[in-house]
C-alpha atoms as a PDB file:
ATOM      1  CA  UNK A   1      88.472 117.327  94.486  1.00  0.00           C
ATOM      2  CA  UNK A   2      88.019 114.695  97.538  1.00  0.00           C
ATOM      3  CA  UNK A   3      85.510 115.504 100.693  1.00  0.00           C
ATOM      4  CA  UNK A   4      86.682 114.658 103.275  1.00  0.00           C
ATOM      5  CA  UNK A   5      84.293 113.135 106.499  1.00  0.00           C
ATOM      6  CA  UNK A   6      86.232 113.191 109.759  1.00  0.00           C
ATOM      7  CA  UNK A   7      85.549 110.777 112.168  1.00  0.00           C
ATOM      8  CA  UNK A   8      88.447 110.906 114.648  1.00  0.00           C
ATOM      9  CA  UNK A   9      90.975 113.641 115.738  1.00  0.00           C
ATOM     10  CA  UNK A  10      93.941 113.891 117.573  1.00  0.00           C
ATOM     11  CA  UNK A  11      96.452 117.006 118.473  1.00  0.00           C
ATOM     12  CA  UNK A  12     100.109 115.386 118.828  1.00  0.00           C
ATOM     13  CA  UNK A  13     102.239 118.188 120.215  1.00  0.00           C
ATOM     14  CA  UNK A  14     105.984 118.505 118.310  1.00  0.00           C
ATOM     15  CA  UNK A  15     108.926 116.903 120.568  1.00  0.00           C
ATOM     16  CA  UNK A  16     111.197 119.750 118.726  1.00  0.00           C
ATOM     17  CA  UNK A  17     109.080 122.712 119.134  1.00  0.00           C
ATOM     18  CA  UNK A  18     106.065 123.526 121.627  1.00  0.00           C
ATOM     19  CA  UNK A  19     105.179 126.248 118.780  1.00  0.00           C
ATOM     20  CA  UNK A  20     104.590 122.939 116.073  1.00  0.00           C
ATOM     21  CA  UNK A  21     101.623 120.548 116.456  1.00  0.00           C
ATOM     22  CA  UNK A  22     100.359 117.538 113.924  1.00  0.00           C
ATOM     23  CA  UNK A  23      96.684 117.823 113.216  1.00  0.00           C
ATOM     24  CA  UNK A  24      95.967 113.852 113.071  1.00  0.00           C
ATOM     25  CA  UNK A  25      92.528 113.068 111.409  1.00  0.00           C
ATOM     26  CA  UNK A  26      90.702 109.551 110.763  1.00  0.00           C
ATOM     27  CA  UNK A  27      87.880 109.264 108.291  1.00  0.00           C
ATOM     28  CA  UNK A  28      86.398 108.647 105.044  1.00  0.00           C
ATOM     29  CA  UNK A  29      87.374 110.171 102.092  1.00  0.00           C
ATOM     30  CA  UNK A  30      85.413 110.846  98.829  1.00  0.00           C
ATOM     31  CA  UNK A  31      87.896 110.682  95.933  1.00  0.00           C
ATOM     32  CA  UNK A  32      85.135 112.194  93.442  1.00  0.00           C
ATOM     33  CA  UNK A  33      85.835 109.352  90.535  1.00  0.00           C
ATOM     34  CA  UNK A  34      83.528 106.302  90.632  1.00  0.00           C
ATOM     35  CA  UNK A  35      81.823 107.321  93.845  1.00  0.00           C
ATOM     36  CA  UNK A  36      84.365 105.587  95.744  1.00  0.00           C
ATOM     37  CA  UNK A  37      84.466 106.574  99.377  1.00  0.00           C
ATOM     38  CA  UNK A  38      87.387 104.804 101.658  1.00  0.00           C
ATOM     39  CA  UNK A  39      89.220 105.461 105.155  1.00  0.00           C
ATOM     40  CA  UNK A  40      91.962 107.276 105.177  1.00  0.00           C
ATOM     41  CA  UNK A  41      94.359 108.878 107.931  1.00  0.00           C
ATOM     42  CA  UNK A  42      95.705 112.290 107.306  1.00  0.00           C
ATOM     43  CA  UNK A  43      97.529 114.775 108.481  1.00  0.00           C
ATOM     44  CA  UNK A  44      97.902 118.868 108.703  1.00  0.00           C
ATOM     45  CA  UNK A  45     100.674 120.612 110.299  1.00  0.00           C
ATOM     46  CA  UNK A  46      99.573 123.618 112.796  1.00  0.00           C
ATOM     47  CA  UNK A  47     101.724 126.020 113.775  1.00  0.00           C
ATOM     48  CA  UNK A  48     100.951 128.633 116.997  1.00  0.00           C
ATOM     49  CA  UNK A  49     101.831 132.123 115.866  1.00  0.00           C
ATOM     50  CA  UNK A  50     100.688 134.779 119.450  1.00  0.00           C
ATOM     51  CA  UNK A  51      98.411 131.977 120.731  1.00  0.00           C
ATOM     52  CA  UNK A  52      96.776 131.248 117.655  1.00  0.00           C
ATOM     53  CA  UNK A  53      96.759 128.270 115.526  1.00  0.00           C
ATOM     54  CA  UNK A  54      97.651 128.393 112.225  1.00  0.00           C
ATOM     55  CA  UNK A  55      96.736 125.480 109.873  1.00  0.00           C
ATOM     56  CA  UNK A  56      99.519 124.938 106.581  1.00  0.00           C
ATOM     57  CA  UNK A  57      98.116 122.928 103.939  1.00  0.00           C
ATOM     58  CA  UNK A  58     101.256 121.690 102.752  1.00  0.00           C
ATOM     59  CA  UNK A  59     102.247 117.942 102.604  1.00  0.00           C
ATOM     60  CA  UNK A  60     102.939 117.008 106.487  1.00  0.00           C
ATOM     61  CA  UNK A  61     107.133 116.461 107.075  1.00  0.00           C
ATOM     62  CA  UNK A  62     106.919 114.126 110.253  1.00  0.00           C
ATOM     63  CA  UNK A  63     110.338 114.988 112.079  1.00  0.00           C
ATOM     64  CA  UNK A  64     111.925 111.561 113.186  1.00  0.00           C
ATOM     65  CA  UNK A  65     114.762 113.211 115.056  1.00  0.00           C
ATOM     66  CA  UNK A  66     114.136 112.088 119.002  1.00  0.00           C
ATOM     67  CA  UNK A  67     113.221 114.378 121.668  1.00  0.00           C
ATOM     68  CA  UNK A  68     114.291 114.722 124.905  1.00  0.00           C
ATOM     69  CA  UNK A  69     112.335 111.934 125.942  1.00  0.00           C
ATOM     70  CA  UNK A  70     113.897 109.643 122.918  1.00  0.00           C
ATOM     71  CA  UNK A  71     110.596 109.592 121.220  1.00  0.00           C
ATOM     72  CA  UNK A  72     110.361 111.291 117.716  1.00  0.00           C
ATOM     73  CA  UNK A  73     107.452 112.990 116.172  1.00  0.00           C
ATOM     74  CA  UNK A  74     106.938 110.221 114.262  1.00  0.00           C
ATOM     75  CA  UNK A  75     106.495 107.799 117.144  1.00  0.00           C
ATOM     76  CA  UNK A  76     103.842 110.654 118.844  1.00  0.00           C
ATOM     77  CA  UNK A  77     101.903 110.437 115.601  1.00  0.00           C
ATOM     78  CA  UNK A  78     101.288 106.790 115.013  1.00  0.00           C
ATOM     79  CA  UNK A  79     100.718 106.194 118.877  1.00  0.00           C
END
């Protein structure tokens, strides 16, 4: 099991829905084998259900479909 120490954080907001948001973290993670630690980036989905967020631990599906201002997800996320 990896621990995870965050040392960065950034809310991108979903070009296709206002109700979808990418939880984007920096920082070092602690794989548990060999005492390796590195830096990683990763990334939780969070979804607002009645003005609460909701995190999903599931893998993070970056929509690449452009918005209305012809940026996708994808380019929000790795700005």
């Amino acid at each position: 099991m990896e621990a995870i120490i965050p040392i960065e954080e950034r809310t991108v907001v979903s070009n296709q829905s206002k109700t979808r948001m990418y939880k984007v973290d920096f920082g070092k993670v602690h794989w548990g084998r060999n005492g390796e630690t590195e830096y990683a980036v990763y990334i939780r989905v969070v979804l607002l259900k009645n003005g609460q967020m909701r995190y999903k631990n599931y893998a993070a599906y970056i929509l690449v479909t452009p918005g209305k201002d012809g940026k996708s997800d994808l380019d929000n996320v790795l700005e």
